[in-house]
Protein backbone atom coordinates (compact mmCIF):
# COMPACT_ATOMS: atom_id res chain seq x y z
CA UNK A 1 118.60 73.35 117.81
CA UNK A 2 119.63 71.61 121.05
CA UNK A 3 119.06 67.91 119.46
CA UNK A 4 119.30 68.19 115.49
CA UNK A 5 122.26 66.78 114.09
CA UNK A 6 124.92 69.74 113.34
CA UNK A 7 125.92 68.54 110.11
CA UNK A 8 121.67 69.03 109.21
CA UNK A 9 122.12 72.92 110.74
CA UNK A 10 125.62 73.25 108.69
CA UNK A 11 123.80 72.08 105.37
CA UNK A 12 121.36 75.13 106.05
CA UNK A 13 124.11 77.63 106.63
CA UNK A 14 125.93 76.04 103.50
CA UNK A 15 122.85 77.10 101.34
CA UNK A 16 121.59 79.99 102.62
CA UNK A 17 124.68 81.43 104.05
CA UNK A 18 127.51 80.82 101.94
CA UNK A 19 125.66 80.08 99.25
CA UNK A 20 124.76 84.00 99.27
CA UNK A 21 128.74 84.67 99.93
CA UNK A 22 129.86 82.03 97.05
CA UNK A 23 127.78 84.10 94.58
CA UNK A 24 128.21 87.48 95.66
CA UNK A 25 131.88 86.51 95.09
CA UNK A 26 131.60 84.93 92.35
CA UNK A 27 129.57 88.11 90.42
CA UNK A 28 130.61 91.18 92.18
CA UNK A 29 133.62 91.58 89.87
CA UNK A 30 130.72 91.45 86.59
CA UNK A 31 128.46 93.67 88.68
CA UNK A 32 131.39 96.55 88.82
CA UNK A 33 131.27 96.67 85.17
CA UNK A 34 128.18 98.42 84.88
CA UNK A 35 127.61 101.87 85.95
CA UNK A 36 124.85 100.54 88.09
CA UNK A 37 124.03 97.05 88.86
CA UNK A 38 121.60 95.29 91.67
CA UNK A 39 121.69 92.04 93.32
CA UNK A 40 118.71 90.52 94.75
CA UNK A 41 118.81 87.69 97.87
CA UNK A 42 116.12 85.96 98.88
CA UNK A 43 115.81 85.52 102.48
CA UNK A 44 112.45 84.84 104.71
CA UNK A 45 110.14 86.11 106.95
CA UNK A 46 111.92 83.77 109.33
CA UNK A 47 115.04 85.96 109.16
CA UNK A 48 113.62 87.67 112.11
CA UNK A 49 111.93 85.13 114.33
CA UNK A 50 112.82 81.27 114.97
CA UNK A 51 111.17 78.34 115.78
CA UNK A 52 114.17 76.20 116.94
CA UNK A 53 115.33 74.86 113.39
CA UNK A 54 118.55 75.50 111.57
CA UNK A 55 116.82 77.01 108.84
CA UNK A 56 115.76 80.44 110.62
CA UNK A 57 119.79 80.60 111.75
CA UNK A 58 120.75 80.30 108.35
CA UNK A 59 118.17 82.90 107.08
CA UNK A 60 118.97 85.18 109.98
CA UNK A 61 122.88 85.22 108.92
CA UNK A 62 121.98 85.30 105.27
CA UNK A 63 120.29 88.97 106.55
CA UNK A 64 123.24 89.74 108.15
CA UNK A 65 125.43 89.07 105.46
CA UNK A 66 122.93 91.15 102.67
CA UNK A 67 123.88 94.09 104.89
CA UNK A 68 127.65 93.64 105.11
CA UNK A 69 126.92 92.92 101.18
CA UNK A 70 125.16 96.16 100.47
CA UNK A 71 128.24 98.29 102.44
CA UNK A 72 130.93 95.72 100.50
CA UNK A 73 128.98 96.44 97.30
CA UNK A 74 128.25 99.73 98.13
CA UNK A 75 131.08 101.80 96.35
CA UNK A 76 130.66 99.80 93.15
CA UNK A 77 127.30 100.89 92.67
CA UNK A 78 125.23 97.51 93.11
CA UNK A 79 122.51 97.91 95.87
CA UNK A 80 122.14 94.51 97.45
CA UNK A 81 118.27 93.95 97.90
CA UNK A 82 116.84 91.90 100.55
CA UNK A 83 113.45 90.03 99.77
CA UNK A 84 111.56 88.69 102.71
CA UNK A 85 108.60 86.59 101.81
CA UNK A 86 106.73 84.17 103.69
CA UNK A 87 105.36 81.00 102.10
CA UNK A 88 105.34 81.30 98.37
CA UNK A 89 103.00 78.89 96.36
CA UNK A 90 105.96 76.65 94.90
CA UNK A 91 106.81 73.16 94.83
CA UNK A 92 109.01 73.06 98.07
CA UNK A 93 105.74 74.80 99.79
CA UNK A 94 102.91 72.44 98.12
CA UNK A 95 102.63 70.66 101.68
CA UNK A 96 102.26 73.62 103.73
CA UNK A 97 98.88 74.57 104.60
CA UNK A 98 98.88 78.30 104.84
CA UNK A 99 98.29 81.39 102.78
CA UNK A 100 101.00 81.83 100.48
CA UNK A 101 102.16 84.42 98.20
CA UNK A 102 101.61 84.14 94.50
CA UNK A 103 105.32 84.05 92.93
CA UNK A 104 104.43 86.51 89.76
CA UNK A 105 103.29 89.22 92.54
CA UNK A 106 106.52 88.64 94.49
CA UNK A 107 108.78 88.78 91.00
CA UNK A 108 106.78 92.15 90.36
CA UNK A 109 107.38 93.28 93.84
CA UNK A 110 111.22 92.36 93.54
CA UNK A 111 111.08 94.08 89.23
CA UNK A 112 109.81 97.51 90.98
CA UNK A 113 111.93 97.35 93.80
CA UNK A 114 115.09 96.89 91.77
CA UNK A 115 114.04 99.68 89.61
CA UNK A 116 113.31 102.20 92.55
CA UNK A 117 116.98 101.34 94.08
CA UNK A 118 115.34 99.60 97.22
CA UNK A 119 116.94 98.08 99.57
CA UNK A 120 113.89 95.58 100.74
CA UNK A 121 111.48 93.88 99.94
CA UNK A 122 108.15 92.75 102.28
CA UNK A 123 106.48 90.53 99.53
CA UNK A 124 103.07 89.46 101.96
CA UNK A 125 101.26 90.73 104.83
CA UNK A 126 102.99 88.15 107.30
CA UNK A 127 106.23 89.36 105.98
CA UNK A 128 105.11 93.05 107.43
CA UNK A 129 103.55 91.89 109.89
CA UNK A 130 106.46 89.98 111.42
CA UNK A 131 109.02 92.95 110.82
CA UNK A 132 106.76 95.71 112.79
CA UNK A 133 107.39 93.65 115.54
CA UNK A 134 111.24 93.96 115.62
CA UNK A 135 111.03 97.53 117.34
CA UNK A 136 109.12 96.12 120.19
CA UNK A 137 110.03 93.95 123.27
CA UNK A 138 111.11 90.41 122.40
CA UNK A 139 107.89 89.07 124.05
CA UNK A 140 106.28 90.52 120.95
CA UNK A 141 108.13 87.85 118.93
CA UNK A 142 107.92 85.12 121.74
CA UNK A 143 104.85 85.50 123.94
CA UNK A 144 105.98 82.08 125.57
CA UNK A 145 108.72 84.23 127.39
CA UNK A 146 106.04 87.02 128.92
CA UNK A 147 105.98 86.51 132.68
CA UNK A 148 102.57 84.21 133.60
């Protein structure tokens, strides 16, 4: 965060920020049509933790802005749903060596979700794993900060 060029950390908040703001704008006014209506944004596991990249601070505001979504949205009956998920087996993951999440379980996940009115969504066991430790001290999150 200290060293990467801003304009790489701006292109992150671009996407994953704004991009969430651009089309929540952009289909709110369609979504108040209906008597009920749902919007779905897909944020990360990494909303809650970081590792020093840009990426995590984009996915960390696009959380914050799904919650000032769901109270904007709120009184024109669209629940805003959050899905966390950690790696996903897709292209922009076929590098990463790590257990991933199969995408049709995580678009039945997201299907029931929507249906039940829920507000979020912990596709994988990392994902729930990572978000029982937001309760505890921060030292959960970062051990490297404990006192040796």
């Amino acid at each position: 965060m200290l060293e990467a060029p801003l304009s790489d950390i701006r292109e992150e908040l671009e996407t994953n920020l704004f991009g969430i703001i651009r089309v929540a704008r952009a289909f709110a006014p369609v979504l108040a049509e209906q008597p009920q209506s749902s919007m779905v944004n897909v944020l990360s596991a990494l909303s809650w933790v970081s590792f020093g990249r840009g990426y995590e601070i984009s996915k960390a505001a696009a959380w914050s802005a799904t919650n000032a979504l769901r109270l904007a949205l709120r009184g024109q009956g669209t629940i805003v749903t959050a899905l966390h998920v950690g790696y996903m087996d897709t292209d922009m993951t076929a590098g990463v060596d790590a257990a991933k999440a199969d995408p049709r379980d995580v678009a039945r996940l997201t299907a029931e979700a929507i249906i039940a009115g829920r507000f979020e969504i912990l596709a994988d066991d990392p994902t729930r794993a990572l978000k029982s430790l937001l309760s505890k001290d921060v030292t959960a999150l970062y051990a490297q900060l404990a006192p040796a």
